[in-house]
N, C-alpha and C. Protein backbone atom coordinates (compact mmCIF):
# COMPACT_ATOMS: atom_id res chain seq x y z
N UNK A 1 149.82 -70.45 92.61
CA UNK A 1 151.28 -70.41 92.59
C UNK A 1 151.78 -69.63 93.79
N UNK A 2 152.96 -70.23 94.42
CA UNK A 2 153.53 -69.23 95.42
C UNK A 2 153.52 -68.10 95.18
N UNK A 3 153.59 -67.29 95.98
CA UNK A 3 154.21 -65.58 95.90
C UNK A 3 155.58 -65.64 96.34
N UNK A 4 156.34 -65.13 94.82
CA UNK A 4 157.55 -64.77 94.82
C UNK A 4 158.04 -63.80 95.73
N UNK A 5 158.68 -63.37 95.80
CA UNK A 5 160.00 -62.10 96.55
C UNK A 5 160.92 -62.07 95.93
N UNK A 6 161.45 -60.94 95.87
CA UNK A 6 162.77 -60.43 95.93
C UNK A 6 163.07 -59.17 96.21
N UNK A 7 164.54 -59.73 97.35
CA UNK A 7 165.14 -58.32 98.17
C UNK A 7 165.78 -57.45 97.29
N UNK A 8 165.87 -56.34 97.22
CA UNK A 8 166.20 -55.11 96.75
C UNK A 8 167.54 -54.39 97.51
N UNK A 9 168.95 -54.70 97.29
CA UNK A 9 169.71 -53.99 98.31
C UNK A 9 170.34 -52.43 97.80
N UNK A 10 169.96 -51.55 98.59
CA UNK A 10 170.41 -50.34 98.19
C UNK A 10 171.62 -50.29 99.06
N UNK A 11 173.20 -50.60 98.33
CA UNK A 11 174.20 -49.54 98.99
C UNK A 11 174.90 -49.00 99.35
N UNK A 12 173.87 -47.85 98.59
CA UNK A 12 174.10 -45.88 98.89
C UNK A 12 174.36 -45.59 99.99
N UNK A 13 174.88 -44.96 100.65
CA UNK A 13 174.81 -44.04 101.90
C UNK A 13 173.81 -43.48 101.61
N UNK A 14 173.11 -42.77 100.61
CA UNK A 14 172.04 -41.61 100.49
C UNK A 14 170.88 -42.71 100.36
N UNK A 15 169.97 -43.02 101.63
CA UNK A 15 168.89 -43.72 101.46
C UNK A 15 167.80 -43.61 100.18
N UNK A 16 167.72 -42.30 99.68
CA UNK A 16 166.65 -42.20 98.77
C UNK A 16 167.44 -41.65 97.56
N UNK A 17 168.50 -41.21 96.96
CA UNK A 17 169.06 -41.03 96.56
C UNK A 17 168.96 -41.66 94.73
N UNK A 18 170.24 -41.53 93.47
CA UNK A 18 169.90 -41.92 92.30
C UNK A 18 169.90 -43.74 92.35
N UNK A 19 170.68 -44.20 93.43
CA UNK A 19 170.17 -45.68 93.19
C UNK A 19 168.91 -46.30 93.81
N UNK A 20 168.57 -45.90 94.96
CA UNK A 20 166.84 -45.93 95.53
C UNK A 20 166.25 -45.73 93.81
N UNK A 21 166.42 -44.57 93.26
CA UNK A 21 165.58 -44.24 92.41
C UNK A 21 165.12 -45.57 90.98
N UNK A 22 166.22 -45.77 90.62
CA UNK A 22 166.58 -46.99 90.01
C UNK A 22 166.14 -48.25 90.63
N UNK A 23 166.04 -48.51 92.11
CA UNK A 23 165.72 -49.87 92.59
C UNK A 23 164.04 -49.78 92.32
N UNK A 24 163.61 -48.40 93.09
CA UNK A 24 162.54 -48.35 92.45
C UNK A 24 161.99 -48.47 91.56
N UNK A 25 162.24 -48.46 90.84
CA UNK A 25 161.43 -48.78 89.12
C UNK A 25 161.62 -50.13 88.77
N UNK A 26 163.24 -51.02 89.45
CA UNK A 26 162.97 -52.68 88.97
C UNK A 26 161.72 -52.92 90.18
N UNK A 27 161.91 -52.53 91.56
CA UNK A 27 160.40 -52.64 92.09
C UNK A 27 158.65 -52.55 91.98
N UNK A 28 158.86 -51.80 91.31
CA UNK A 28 157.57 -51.12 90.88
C UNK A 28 157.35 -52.06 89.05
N UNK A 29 158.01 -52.27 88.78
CA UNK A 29 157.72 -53.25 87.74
C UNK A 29 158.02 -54.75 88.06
N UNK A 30 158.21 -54.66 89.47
CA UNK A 30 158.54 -56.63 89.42
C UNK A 30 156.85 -56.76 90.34
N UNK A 31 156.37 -55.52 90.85
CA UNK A 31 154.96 -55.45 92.03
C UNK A 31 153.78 -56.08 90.19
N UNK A 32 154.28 -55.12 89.65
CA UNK A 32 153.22 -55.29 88.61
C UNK A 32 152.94 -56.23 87.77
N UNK A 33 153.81 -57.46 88.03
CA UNK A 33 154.18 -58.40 87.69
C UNK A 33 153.76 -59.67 88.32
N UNK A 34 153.16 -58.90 89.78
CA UNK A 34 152.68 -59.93 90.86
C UNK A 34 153.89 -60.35 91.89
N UNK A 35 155.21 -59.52 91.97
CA UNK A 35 156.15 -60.22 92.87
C UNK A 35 156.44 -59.53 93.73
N UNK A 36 156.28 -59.86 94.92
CA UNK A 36 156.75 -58.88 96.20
C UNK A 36 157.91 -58.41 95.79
N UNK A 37 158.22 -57.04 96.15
CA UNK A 37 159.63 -56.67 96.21
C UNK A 37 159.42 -55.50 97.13
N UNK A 38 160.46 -55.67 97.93
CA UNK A 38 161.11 -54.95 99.34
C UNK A 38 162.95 -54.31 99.06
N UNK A 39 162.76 -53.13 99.05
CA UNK A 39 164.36 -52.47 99.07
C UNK A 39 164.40 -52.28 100.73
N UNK A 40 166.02 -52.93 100.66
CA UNK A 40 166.52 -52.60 101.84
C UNK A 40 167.91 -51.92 101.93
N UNK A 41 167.95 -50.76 103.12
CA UNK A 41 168.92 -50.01 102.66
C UNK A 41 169.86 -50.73 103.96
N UNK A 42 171.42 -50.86 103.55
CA UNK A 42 172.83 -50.76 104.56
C UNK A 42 172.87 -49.90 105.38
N UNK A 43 172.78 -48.47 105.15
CA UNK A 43 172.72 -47.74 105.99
C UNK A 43 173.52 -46.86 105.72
N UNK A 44 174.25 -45.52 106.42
CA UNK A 44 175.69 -44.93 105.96
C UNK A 44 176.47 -44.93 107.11
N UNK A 45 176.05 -46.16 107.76
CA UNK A 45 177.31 -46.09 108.92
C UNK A 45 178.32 -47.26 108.29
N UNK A 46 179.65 -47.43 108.64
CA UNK A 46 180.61 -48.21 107.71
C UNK A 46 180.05 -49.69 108.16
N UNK A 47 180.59 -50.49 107.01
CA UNK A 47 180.44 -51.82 107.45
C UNK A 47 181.54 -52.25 107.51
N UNK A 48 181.67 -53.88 108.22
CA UNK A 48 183.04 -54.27 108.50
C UNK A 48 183.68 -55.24 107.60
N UNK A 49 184.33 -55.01 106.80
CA UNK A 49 184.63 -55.61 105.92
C UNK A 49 185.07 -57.33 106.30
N UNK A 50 185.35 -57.91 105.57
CA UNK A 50 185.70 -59.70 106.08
C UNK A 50 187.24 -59.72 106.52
N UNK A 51 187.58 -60.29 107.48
CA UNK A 51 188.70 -60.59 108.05
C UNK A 51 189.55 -61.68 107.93
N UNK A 52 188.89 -62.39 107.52
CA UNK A 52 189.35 -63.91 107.25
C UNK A 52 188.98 -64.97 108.61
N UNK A 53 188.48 -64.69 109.37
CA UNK A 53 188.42 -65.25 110.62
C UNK A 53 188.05 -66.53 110.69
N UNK A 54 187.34 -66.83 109.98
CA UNK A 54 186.94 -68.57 109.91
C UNK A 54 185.66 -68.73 110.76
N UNK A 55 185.65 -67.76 111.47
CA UNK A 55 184.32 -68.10 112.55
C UNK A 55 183.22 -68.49 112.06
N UNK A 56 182.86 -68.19 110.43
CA UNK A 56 181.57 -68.34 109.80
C UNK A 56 181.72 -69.67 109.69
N UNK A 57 183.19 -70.49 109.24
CA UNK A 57 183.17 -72.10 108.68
C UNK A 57 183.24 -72.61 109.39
N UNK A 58 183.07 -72.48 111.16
CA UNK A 58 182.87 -73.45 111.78
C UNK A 58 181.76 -74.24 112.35
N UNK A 59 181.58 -74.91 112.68
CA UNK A 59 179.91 -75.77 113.46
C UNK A 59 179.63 -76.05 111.90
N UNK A 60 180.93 -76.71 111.18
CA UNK A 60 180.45 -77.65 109.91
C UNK A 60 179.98 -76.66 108.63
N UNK A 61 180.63 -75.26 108.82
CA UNK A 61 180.55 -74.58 108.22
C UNK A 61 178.50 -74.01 108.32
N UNK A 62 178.27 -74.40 109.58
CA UNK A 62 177.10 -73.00 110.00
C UNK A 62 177.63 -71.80 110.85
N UNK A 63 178.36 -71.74 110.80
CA UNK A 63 178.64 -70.52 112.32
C UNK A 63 178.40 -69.68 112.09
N UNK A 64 177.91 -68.31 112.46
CA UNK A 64 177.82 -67.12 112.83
C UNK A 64 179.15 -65.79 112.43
N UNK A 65 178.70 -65.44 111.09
CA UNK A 65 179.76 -63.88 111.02
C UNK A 65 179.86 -62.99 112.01
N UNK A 66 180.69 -63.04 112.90
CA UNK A 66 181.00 -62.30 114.33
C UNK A 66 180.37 -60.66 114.45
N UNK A 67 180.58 -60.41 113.06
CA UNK A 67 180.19 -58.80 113.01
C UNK A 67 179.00 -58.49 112.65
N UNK A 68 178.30 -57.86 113.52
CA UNK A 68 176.75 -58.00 113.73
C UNK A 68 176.50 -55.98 112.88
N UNK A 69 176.31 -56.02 111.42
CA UNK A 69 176.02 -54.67 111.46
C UNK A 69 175.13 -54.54 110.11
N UNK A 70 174.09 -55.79 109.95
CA UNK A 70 172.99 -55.76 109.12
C UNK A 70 173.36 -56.75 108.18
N UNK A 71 174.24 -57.92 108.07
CA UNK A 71 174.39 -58.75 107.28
C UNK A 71 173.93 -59.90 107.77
N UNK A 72 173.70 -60.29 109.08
CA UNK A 72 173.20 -61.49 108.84
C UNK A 72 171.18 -61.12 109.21
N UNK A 73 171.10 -59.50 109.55
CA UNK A 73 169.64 -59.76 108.94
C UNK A 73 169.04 -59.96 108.19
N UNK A 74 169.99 -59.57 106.94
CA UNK A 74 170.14 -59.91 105.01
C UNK A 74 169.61 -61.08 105.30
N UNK A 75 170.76 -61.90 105.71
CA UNK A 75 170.78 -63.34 105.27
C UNK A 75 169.43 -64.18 105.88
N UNK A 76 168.53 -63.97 106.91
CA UNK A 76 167.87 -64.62 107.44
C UNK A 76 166.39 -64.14 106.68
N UNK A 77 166.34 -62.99 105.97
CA UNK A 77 165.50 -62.64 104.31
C UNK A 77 165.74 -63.22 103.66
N UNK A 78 166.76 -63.13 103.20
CA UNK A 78 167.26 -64.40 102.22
C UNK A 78 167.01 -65.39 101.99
N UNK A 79 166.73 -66.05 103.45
CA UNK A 79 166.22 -67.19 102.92
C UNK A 79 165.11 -67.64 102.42
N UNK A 80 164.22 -67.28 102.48
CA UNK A 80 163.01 -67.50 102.17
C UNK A 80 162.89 -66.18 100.97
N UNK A 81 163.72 -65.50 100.68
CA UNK A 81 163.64 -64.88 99.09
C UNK A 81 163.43 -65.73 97.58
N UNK A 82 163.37 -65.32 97.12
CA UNK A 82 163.57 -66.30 95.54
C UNK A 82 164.26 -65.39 94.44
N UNK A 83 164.44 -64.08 94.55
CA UNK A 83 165.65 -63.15 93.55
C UNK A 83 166.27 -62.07 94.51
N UNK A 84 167.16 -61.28 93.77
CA UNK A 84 168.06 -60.88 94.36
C UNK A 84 168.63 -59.61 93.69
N UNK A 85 168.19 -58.21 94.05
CA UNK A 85 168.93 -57.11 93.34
C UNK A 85 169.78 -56.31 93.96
N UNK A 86 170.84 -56.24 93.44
CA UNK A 86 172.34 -55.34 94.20
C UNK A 86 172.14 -54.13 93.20
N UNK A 87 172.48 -52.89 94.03
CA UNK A 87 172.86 -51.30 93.84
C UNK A 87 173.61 -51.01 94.50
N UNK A 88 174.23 -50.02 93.93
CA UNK A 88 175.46 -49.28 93.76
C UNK A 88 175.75 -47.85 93.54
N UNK A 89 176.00 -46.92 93.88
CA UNK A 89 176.31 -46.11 93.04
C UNK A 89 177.97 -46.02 92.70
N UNK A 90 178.36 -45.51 91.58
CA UNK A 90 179.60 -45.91 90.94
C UNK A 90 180.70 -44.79 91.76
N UNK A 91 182.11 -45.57 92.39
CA UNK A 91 182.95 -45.10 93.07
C UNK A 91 184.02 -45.34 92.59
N UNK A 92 185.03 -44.53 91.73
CA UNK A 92 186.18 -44.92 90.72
C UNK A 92 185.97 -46.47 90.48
N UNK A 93 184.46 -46.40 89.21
CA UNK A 93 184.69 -47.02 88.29
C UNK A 93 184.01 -48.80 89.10
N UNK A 94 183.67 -48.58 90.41
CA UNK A 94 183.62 -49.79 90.66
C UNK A 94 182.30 -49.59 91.91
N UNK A 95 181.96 -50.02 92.34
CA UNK A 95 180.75 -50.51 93.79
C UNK A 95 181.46 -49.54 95.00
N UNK A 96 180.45 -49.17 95.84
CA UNK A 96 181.32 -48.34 96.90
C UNK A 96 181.50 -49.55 98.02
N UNK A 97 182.32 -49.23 99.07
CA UNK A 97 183.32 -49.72 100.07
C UNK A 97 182.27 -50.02 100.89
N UNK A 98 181.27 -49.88 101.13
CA UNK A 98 180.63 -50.36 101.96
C UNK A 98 179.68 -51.24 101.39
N UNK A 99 179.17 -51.39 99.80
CA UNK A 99 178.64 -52.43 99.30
C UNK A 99 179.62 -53.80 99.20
N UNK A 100 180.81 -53.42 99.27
CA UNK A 100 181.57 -54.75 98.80
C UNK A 100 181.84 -55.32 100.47
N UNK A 101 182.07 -54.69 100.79
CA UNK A 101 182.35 -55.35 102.51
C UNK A 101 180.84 -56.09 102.67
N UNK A 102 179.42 -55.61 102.93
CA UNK A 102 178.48 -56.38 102.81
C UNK A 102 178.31 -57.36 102.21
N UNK A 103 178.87 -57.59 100.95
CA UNK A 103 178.46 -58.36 99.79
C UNK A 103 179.86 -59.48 100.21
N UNK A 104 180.92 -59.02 100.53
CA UNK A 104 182.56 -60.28 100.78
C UNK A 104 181.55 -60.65 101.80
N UNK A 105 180.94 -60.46 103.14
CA UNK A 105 181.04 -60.89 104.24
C UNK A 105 179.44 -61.95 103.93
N UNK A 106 178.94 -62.01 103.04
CA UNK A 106 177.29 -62.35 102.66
C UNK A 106 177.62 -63.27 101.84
N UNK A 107 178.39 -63.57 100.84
CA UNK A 107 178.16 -64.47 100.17
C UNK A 107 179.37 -65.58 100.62
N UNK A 108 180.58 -65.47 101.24
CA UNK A 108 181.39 -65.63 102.00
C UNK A 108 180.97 -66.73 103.08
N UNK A 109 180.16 -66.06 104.33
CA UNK A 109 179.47 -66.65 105.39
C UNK A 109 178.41 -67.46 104.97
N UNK A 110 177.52 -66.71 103.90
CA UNK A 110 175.99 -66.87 103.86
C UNK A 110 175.78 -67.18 102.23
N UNK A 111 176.57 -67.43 101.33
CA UNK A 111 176.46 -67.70 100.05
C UNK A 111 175.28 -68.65 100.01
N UNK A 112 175.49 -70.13 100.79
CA UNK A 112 174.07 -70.92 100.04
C UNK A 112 172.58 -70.76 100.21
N UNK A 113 172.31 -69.36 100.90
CA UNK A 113 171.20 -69.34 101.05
C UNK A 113 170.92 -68.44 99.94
N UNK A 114 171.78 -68.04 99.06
CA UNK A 114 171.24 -67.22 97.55
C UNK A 114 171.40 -67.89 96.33
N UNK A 115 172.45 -69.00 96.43
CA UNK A 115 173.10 -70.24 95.32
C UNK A 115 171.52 -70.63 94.62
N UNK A 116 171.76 -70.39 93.43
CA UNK A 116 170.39 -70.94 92.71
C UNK A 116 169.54 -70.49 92.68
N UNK A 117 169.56 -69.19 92.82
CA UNK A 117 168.38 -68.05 93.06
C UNK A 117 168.61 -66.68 91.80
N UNK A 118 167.80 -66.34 91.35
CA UNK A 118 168.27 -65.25 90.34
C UNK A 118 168.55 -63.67 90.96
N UNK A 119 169.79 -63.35 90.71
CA UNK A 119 170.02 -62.08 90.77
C UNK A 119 170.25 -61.33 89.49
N UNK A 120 170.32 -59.89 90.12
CA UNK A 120 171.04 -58.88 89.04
C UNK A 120 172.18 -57.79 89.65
N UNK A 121 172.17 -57.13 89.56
CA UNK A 121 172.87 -56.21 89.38
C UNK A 121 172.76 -54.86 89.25
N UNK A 122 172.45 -53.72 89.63
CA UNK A 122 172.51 -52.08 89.11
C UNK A 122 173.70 -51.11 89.57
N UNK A 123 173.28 -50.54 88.76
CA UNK A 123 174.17 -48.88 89.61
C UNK A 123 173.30 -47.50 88.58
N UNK A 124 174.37 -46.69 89.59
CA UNK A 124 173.96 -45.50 89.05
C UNK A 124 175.30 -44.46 89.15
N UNK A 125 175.52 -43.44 88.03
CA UNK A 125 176.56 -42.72 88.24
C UNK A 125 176.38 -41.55 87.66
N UNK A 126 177.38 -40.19 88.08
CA UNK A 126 177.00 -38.86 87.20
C UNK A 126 177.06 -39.56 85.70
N UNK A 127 178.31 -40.01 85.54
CA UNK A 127 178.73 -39.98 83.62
C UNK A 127 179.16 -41.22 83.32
N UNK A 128 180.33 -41.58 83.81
CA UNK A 128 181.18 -43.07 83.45
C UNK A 128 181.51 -43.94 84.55
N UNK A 129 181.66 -45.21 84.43
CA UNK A 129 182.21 -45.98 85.13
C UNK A 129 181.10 -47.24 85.60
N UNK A 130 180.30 -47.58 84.94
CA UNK A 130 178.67 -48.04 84.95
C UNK A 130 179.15 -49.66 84.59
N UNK A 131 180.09 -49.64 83.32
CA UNK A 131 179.68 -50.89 82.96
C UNK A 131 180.66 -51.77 83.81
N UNK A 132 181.94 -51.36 84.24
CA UNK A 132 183.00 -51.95 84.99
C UNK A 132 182.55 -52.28 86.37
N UNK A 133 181.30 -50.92 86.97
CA UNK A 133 180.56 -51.72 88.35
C UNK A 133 179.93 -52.56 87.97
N UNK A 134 178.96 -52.73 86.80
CA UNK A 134 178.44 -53.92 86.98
C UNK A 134 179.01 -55.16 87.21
N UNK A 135 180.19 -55.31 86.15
CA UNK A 135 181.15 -56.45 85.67
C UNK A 135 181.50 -57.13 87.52
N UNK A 136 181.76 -55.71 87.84
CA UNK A 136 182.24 -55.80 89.45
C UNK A 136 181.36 -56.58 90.01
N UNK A 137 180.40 -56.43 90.35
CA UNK A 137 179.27 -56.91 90.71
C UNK A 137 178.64 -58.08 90.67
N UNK A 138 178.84 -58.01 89.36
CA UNK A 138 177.68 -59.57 88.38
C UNK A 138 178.79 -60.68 89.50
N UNK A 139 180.07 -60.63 89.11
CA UNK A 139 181.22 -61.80 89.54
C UNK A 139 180.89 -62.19 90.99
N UNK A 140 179.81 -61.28 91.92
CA UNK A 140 179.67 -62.20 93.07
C UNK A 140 178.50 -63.09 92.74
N UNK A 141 177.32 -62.94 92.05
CA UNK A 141 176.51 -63.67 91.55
C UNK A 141 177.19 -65.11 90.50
N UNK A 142 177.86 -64.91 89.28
CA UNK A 142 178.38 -65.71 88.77
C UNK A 142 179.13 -66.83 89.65
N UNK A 143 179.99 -66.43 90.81
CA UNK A 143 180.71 -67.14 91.84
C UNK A 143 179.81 -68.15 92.76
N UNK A 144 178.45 -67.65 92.47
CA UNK A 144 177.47 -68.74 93.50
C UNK A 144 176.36 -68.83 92.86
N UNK A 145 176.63 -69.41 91.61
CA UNK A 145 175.53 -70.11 90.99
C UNK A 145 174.33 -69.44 90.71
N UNK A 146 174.46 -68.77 89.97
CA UNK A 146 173.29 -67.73 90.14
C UNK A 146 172.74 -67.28 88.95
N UNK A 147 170.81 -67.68 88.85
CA UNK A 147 171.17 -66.96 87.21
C UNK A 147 171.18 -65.90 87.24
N UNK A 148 171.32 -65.02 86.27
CA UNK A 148 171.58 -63.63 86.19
C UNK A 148 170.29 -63.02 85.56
N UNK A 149 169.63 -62.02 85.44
CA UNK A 149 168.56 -61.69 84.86
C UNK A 149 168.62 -60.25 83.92
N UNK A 150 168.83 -60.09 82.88
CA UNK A 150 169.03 -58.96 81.87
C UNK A 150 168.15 -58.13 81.48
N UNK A 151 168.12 -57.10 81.08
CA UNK A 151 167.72 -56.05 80.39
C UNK A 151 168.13 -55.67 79.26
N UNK A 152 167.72 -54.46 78.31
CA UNK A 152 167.80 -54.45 76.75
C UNK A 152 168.98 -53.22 76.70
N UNK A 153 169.86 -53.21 77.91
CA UNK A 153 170.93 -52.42 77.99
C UNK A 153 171.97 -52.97 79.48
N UNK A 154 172.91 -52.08 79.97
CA UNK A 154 173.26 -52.28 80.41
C UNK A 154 172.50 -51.63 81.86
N UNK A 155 172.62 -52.16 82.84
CA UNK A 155 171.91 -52.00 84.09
C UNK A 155 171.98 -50.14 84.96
N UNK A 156 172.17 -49.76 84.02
CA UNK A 156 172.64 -48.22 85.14
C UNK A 156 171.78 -46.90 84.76
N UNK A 157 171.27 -46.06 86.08
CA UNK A 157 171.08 -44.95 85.15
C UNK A 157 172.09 -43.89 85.81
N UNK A 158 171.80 -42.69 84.66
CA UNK A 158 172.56 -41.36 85.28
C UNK A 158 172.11 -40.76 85.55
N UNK A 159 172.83 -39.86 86.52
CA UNK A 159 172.23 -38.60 86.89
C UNK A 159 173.12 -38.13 88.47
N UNK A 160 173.07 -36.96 88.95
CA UNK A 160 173.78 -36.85 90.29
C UNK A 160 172.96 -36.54 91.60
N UNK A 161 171.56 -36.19 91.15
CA UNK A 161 170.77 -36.24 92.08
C UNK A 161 169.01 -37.10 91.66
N UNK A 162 168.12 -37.60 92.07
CA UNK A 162 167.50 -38.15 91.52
C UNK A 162 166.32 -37.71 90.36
N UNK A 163 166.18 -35.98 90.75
CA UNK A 163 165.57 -35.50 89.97
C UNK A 163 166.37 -35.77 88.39
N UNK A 164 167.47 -35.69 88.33
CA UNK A 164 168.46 -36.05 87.27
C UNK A 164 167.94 -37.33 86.64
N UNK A 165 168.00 -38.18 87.18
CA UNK A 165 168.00 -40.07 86.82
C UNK A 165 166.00 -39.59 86.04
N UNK A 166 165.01 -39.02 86.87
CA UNK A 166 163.73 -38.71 86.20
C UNK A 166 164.01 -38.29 84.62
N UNK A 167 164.65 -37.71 84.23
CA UNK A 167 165.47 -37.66 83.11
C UNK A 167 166.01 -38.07 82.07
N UNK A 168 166.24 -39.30 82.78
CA UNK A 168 167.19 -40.94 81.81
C UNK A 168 166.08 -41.16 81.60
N UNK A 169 165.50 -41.16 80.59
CA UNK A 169 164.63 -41.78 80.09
C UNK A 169 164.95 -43.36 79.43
N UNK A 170 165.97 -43.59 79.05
CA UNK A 170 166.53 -44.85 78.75
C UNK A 170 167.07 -45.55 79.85
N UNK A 171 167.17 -45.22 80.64
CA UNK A 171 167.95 -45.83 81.76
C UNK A 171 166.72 -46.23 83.07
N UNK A 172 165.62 -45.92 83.10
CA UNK A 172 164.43 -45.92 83.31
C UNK A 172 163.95 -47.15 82.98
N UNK A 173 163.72 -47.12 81.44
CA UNK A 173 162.89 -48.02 80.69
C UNK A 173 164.09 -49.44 80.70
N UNK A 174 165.47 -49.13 81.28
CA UNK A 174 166.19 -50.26 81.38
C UNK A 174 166.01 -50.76 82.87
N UNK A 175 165.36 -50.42 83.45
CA UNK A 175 165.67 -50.70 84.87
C UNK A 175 163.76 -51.50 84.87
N UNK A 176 162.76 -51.07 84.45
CA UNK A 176 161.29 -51.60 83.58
C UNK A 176 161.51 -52.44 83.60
N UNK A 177 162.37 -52.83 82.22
CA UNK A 177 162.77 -54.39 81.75
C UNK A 177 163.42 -55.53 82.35
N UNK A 178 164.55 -54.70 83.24
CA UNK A 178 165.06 -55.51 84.13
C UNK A 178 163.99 -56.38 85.18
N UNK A 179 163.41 -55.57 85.36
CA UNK A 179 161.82 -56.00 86.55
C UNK A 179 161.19 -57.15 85.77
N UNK A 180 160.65 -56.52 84.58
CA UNK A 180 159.79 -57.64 83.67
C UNK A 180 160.62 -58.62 83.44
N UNK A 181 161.90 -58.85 82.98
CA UNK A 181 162.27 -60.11 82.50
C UNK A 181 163.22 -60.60 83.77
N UNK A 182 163.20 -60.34 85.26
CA UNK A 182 163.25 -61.01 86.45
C UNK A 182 162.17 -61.46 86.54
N UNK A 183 161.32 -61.13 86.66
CA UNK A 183 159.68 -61.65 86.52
C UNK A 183 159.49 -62.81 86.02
N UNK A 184 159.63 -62.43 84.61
CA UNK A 184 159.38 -63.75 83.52
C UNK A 184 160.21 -64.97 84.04
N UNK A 185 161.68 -64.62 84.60
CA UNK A 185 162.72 -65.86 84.77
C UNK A 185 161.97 -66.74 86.10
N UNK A 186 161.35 -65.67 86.80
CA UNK A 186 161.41 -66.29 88.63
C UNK A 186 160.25 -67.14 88.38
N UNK A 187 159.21 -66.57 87.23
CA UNK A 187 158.28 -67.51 87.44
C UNK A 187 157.99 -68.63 86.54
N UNK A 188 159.36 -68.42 85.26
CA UNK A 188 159.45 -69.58 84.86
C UNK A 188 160.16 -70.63 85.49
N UNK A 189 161.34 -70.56 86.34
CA UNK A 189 161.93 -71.33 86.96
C UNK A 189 160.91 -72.19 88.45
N UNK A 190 159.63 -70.84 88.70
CA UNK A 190 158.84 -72.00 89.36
C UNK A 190 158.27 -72.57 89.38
N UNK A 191 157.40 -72.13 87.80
CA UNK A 191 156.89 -73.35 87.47
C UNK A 191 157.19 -74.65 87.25
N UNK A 192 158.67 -74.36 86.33
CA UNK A 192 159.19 -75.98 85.92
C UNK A 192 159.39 -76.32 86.48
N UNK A 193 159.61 -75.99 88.28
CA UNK A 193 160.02 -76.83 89.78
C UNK A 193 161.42 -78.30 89.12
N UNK A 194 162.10 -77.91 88.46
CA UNK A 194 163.18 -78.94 88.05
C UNK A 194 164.59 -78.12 89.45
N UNK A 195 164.90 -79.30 89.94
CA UNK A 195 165.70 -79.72 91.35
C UNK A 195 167.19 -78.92 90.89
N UNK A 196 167.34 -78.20 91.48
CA UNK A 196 168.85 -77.83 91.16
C UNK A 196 169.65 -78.49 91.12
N UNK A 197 171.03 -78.45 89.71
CA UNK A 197 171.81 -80.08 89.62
C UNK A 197 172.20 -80.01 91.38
N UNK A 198 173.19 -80.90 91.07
CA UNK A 198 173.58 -81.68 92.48
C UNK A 198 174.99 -81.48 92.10
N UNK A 199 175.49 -80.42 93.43
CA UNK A 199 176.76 -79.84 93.15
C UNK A 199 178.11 -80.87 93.65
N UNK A 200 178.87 -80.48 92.31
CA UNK A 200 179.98 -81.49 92.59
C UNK A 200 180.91 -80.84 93.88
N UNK A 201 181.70 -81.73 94.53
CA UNK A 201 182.66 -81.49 95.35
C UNK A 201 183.97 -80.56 95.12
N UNK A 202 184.02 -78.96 95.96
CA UNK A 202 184.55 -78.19 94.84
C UNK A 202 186.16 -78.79 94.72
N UNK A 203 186.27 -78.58 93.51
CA UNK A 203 188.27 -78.77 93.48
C UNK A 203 188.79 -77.42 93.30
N UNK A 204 189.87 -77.26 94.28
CA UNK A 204 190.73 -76.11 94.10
C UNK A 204 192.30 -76.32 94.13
N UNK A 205 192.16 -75.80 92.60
CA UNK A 205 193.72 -76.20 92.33
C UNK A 205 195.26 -75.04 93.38
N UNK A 206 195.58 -75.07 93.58
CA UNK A 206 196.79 -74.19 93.68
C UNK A 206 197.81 -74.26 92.86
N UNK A 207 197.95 -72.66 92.16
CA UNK A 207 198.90 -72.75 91.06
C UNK A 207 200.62 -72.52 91.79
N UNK A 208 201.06 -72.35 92.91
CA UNK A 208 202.00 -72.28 93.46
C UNK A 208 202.87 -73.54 93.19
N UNK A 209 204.27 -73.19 92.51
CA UNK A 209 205.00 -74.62 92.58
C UNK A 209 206.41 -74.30 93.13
């Protein structure tokens, strides 16, 4: 059977930090599972959020996202990935400003090279605001066809530094499961090798009258 992958995106500004800590463990249980997995961090220099420019939809909708600051090296991993994990750590209640600018300008430009591929979702936070990032989150996966892959809780652990998250003992053993049952999905979906439907032509209504 092929050898799977899946990219790991951390991002934290704090490279090693409580969401590293968390990616680690869906890593370290998707390795044990037999599936490559590679975390890659954004960085903490800002990213550029999407402009609307159109430059990506042109040349028939191949063109090139103008802003060169680690998103389209994503995307050229990507392709040849087969799952997909987003982190976070929680910023009033939602993904920080530099994960969502990566993530508008990636699925935006570069969406079909993840369409039909399983992702998830994490974060991490001191106390509250966990389940509303995810929600945040999941909706760029849901938006491009994507299955989603679960755990026996919700995707987050706590803590404010990582020795903290060593701690979550539940939040740990949720991030385990998340690994194992990405696992189970990626390699049931390759075995059954069944063709992804055949996407209809999108319709977009405008509610303006």
């Amino acid at each position: 059977m092929k050898k799977l992958k899946v990219l790991l995106l951390n991002g934290s500004p704090r490279k090693n930090g409580c969401t590293n800590r968390a990616l680690t463990e869906v890593a370290t249980a998707l390795k044990n599972n037999d599936i490559d997995a590679e975390i890659i961090w954004i960085g903490a220099k800002p990213i550029q959020g999407c402009t609307a420019c159109g430059v990506c939809r042109k040349s028939n909708g191949n063109g090139e996202c103008p802003y060169k600051d680690g998103v389209q090296e994503f995307h050229q991993l990507a392709k040849s990935a087969d799952g997909f994990v987003f982190g976070s750590p929680v910023y009033y209640a939602g993904a920080n400003g530099s994960l969502h600018s990566f993530l508008d300008r990636l699925f935006f430009a570069y969406g079909s090279s993840l369409k039909g591929k399983v992702g998830a979702c994490i974060c991490s936070a001191r106390r509250a605001g966990t389940t509303a990032t995810i929600d945040n989150l999941n909706k760029y996966l849901l938006i491009n066809q994507m299955p989603i892959a679960s755990s026996n809780y919700w995707n987050a652990v706590h803590g404010s530094v990582p020795e903290d998250v060593e701690k979550d003992l539940e939040g740990l053993q949720t991030m385990r499961m998340l690994g194992n049952n990405m696992a189970w999905l990626l390699k049931s979906i390759h075995i059954a090798n069944i063709p992804f439907p055949t996407e209809e032509t999108k319709i977009k209504t405008n509610f303006i009258r």
